[in-house]
N, C-alpha and C. Protein backbone atom coordinates (compact mmCIF):
# COMPACT_ATOMS: atom_id res chain seq x y z
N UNK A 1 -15.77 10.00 -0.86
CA UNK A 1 -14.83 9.46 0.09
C UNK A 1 -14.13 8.24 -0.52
N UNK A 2 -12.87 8.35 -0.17
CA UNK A 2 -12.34 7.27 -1.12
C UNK A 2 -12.11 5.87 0.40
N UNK A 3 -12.22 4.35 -0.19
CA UNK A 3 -12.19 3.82 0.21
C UNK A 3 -11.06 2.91 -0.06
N UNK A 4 -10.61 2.50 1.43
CA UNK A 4 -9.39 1.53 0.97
C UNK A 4 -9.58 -0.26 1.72
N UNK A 5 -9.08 -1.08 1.22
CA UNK A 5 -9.38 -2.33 1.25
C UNK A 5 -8.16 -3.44 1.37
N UNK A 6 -7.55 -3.91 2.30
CA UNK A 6 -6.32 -4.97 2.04
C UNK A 6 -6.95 -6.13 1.38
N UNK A 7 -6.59 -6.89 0.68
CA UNK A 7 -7.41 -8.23 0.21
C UNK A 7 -5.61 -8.91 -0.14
N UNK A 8 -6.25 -10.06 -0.63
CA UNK A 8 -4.96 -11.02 -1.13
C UNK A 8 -5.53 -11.20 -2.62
N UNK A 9 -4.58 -10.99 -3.37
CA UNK A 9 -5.34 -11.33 -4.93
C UNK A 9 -3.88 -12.11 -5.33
N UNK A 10 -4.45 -13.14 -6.43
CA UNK A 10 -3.21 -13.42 -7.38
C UNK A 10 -2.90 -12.18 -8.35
N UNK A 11 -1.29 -12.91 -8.22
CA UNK A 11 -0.72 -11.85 -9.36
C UNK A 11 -1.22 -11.74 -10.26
N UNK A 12 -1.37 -12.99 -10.84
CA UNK A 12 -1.99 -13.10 -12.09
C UNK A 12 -3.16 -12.09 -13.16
N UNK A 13 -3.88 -12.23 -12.57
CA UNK A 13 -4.65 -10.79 -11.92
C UNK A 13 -4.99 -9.14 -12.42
N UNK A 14 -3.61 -9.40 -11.50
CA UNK A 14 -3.42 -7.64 -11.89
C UNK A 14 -2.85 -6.89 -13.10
N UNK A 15 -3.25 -6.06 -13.23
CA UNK A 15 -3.03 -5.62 -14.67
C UNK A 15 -2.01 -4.40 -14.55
N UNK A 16 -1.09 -4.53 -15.62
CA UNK A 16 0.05 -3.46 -15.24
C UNK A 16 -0.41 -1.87 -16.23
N UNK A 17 -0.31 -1.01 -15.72
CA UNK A 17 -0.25 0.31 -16.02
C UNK A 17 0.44 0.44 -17.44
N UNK A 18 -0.05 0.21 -18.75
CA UNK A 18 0.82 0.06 -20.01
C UNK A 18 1.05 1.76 -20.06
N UNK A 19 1.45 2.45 -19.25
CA UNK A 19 1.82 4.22 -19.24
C UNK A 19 2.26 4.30 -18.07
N UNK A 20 3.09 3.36 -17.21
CA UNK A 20 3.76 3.27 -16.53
C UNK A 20 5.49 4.10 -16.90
N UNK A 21 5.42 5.15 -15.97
CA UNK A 21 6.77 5.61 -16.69
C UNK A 21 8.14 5.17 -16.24
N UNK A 22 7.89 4.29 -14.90
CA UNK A 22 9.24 4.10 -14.47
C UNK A 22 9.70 2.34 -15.19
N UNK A 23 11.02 2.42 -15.35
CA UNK A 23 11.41 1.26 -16.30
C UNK A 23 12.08 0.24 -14.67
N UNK A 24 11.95 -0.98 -15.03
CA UNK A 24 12.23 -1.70 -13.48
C UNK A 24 13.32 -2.89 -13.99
N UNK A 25 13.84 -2.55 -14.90
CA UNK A 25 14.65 -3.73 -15.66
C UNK A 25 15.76 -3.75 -14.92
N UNK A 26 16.33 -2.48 -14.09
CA UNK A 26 17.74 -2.51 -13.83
C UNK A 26 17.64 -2.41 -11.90
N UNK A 27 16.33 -2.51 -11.29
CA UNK A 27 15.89 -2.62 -10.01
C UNK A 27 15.29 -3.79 -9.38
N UNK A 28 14.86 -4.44 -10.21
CA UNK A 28 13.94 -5.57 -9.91
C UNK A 28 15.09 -6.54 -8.69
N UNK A 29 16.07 -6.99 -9.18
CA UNK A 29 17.12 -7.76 -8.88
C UNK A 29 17.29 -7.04 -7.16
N UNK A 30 17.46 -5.97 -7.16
CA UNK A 30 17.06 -5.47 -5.40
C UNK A 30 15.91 -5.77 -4.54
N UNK A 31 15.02 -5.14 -5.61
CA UNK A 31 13.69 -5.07 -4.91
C UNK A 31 13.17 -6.88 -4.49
N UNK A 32 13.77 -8.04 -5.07
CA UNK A 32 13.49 -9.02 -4.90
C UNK A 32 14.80 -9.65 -3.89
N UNK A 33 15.94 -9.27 -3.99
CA UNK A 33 16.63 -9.21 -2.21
C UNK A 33 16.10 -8.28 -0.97
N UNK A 34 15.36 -7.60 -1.48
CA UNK A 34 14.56 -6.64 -0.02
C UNK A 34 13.58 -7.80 0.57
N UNK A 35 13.03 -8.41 -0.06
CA UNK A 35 11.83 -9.15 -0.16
C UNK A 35 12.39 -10.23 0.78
N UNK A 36 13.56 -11.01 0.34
CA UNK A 36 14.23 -11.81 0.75
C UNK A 36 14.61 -11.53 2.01
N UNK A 37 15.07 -10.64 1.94
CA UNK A 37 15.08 -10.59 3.09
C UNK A 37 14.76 -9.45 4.49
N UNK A 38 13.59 -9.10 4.19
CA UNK A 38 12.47 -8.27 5.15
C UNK A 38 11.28 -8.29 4.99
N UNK A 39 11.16 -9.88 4.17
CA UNK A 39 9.91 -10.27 3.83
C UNK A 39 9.06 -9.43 3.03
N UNK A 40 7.94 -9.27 2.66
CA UNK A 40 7.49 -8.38 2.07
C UNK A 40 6.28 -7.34 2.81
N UNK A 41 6.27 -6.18 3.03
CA UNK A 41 6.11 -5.30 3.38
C UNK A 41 5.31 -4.07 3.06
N UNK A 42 5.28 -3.60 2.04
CA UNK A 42 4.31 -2.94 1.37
C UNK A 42 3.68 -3.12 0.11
N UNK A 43 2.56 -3.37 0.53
CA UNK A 43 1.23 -3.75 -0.52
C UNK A 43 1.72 -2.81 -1.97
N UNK A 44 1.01 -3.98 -3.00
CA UNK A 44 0.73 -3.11 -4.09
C UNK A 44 -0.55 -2.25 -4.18
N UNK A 45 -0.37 -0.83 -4.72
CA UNK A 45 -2.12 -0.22 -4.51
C UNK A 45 -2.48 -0.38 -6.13
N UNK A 46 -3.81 -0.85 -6.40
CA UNK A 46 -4.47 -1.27 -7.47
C UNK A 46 -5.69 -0.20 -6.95
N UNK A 47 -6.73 -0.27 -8.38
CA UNK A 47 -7.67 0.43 -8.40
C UNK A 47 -8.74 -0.79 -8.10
N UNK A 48 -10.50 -0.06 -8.60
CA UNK A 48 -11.24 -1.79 -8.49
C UNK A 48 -11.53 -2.36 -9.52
N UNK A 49 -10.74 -2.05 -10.93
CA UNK A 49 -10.31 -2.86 -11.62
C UNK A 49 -9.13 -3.86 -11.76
N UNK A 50 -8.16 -3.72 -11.00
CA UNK A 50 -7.15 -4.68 -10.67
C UNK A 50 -5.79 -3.62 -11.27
N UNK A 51 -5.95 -2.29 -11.67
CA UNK A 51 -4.74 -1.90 -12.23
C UNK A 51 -3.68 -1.34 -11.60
N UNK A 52 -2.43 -1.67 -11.27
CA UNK A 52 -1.75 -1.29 -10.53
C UNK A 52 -1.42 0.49 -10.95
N UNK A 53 -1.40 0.72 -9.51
CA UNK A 53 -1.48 2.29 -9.57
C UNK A 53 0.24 2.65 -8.92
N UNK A 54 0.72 1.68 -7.80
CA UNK A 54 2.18 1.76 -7.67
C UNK A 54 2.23 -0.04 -7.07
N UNK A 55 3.86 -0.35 -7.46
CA UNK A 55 4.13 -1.33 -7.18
C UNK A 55 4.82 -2.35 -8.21
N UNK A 56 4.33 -2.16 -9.39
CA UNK A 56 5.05 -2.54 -10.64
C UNK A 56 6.22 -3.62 -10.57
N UNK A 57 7.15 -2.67 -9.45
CA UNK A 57 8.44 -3.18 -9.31
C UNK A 57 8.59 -4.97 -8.39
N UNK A 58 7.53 -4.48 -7.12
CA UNK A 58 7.47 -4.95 -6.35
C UNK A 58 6.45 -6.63 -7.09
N UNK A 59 5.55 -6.20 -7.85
CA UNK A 59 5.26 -7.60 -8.71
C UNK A 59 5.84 -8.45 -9.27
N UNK A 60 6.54 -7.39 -10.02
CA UNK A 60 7.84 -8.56 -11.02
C UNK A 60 8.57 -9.57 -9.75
N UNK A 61 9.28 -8.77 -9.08
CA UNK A 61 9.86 -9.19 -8.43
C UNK A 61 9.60 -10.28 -7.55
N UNK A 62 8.37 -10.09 -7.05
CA UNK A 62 7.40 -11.32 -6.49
C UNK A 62 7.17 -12.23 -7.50
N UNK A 63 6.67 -12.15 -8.92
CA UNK A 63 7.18 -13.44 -9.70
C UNK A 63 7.91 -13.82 -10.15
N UNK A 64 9.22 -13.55 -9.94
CA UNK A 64 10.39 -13.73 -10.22
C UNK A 64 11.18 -14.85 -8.95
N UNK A 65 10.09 -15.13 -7.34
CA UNK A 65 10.38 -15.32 -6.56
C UNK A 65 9.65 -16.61 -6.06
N UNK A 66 8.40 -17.00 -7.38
CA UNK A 66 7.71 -17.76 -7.47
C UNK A 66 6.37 -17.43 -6.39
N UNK A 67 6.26 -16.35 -6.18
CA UNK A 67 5.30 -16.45 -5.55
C UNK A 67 3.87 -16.12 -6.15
N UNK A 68 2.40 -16.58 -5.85
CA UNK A 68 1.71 -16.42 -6.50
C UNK A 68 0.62 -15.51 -6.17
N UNK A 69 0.27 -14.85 -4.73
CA UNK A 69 -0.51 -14.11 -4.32
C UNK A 69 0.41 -12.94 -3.43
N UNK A 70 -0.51 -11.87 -3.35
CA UNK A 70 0.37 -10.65 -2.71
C UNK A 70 -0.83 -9.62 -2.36
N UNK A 71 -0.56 -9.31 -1.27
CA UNK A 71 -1.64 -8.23 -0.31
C UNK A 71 -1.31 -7.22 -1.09
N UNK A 72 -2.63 -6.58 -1.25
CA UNK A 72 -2.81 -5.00 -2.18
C UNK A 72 -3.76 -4.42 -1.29
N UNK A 73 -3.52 -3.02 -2.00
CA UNK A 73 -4.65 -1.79 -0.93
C UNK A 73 -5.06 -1.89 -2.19
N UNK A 74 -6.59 -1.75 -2.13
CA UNK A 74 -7.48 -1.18 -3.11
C UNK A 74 -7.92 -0.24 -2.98
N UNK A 75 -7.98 0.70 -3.98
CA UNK A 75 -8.73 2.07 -3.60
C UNK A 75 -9.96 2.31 -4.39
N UNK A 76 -10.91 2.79 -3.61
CA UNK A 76 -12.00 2.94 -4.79
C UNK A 76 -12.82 4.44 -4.35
C-alpha cells in the first residue's frame, strides 16, 4: 500500500531527478507568475528520499521567488 504524507521541507533539500526529461528553461518565468498570483497550490511529489518525482518546474520557480520551504506529498 502506498502511503502519502504532506510535510513542509526546505528546498534545499530536495533532490532533482538528473533523468528528468522535461526542460523548464523556457516555463519557469510562468509557472512563477501562477504562483504570484494564485499563490501556490500544488505540492511537489518527492519519494522518501527527497527526489522529486514531479514538480521540477514548480521548485525553480519557488527559488527564483525567494522562497525557502514548500509543501510536498511524499510517497512511500
Amino acid at each position: 500500500m502506498i502511503k502519502r504524507e504532506y510535510k513542509k521541507v526546505k528546498l534545499t533539500s530536495l533532490l532533482e531527478y538528473s533523468r528528468n526529461n522535461k526542460i523548464h528553461a523556457n516555463n519557469v518565468d510562468e509557472i512563477v507568475k501562477s504562483i504570484q498570483a494564485n499563490t501556490y497550490i500544488s505540492p511537489i511529489i518527492i519519494n522518501k528520499e527527497g527526489l522529486i518525482l514531479a514538480g521540477h518546474g514548480r521548485k525553480l520557480a519557488m527559488e527564483r521567488l525567494g522562497m525557502e520551504e514548500a509543501e510536498v506529498l511524499q510517497i512511500t
